[in-house]
Protein backbone atom coordinates (compact mmCIF):
# COMPACT_ATOMS: atom_id res chain seq x y z
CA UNK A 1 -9.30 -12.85 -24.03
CA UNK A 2 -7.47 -14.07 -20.61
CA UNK A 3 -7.35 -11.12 -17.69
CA UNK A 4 -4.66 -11.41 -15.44
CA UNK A 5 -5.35 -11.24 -11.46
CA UNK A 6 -2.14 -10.14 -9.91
CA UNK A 7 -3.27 -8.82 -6.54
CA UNK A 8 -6.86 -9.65 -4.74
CA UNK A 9 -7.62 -5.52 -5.54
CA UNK A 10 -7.77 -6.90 -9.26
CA UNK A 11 -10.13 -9.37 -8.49
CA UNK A 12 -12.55 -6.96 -6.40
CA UNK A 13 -12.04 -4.55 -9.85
CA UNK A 14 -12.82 -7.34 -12.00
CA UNK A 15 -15.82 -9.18 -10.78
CA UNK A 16 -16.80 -5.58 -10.65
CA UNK A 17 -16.23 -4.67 -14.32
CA UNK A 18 -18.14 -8.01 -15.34
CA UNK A 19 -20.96 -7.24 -13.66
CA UNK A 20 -21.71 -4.05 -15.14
CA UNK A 21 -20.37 -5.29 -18.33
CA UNK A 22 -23.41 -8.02 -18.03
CA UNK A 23 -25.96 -5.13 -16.83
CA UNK A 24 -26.09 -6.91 -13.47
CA UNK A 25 -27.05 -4.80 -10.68
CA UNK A 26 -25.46 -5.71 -6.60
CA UNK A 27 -29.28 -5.85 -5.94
CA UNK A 28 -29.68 -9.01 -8.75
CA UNK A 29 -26.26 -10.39 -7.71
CA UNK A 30 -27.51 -10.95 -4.02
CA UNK A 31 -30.76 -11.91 -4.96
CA UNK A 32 -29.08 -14.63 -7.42
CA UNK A 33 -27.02 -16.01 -4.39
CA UNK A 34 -30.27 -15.78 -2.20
CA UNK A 35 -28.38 -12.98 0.74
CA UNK A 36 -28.76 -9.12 1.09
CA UNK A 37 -27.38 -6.50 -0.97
CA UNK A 38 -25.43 -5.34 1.32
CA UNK A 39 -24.01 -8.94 2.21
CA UNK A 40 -23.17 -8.86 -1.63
CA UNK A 41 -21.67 -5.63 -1.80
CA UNK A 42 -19.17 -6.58 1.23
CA UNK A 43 -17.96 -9.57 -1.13
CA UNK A 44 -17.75 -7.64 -4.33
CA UNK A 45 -15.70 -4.77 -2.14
CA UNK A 46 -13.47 -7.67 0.15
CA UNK A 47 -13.71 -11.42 -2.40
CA UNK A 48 -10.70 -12.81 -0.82
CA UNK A 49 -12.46 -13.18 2.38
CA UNK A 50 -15.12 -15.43 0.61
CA UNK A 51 -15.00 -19.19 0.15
CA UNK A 52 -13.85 -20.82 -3.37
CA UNK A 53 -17.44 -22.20 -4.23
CA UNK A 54 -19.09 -18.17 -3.62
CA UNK A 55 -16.18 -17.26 -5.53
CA UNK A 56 -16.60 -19.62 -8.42
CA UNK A 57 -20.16 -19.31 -7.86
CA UNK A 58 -20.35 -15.58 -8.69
CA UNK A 59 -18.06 -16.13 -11.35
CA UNK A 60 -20.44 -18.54 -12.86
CA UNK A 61 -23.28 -16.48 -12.75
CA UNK A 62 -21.26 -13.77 -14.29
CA UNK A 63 -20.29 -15.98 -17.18
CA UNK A 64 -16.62 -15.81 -16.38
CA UNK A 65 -14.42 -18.67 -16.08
CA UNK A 66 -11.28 -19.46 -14.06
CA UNK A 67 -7.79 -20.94 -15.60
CA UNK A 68 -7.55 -23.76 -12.49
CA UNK A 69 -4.70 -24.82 -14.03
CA UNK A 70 -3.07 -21.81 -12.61
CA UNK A 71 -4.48 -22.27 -9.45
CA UNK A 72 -2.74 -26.07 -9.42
CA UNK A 73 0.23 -24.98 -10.56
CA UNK A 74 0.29 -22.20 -7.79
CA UNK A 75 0.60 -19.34 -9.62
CA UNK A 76 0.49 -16.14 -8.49
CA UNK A 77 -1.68 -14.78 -11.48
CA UNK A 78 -5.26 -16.01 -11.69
CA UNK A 79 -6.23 -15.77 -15.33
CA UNK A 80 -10.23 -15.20 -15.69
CA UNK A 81 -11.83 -14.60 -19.47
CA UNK A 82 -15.39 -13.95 -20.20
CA UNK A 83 -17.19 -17.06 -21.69
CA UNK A 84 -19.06 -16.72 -24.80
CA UNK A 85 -22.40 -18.55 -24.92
CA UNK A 86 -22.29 -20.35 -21.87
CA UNK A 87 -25.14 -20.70 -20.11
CA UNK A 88 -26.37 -18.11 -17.12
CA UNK A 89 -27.37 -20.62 -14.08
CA UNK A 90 -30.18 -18.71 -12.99
C-alpha cells in the first residue's frame, strides 16, 4: 500500500507511525544510527532538515521504501509503502 507525502509535516507523522508500527523505540532508532536520543528525536520531529542518505537511512531501518521515481520526476508527493520481508540492516 503506497502513502502519499504531501507536505514535510506528513513525513515527520509518518516515519513516526512506522516506527511504532515496528515496536521501535527513539532510544533504538538513535542507537541504530550510532547518535543520542535526543539527536534522533530532533530528526523524527524536523526530517527535512536531515540529509537524503539519514533520510533513506532511517527509512531503511524502518523497512519502508521510497518511490524515487517520484523524486526524478519532481513530484511534489513522495510515495513511501512498508516493505514486506525485506531485510532489517541492523
Amino acid at each position: 500500500m503506497n502513502y502519499p507525502i504531501q507536505t514535510l509535516d506528513s513525513l515527520r507523522l509518518f516515519i513516526r507511525a512506522f516506527r511504532k508500527q515496528k515496536g521501535v523505540t527513539q532510544a533504538d532508532m538513535a542507537e541504530k544510527l550510532g547518535i543520542s536520543q535526543q539527536a534522533y528525536a530532533r530528526f523524527e520531529g524536523n526530517p527535512h532538515s536531515a540529509t537524503f542518505e539519514r533520510l533513506f537511512l532511517v527509512l531503511r531501518i524502518l523497512d519502508v521504501s521510497v518511490s524515487m521515481e517520484q523524486i526524478m520526476k519532481g513530484s511534489k508527493q513522495l510515495k513511501v509503502s512498508p516493505e514486506s520481508g525485506s531485510k532489517e540492516i541492523w
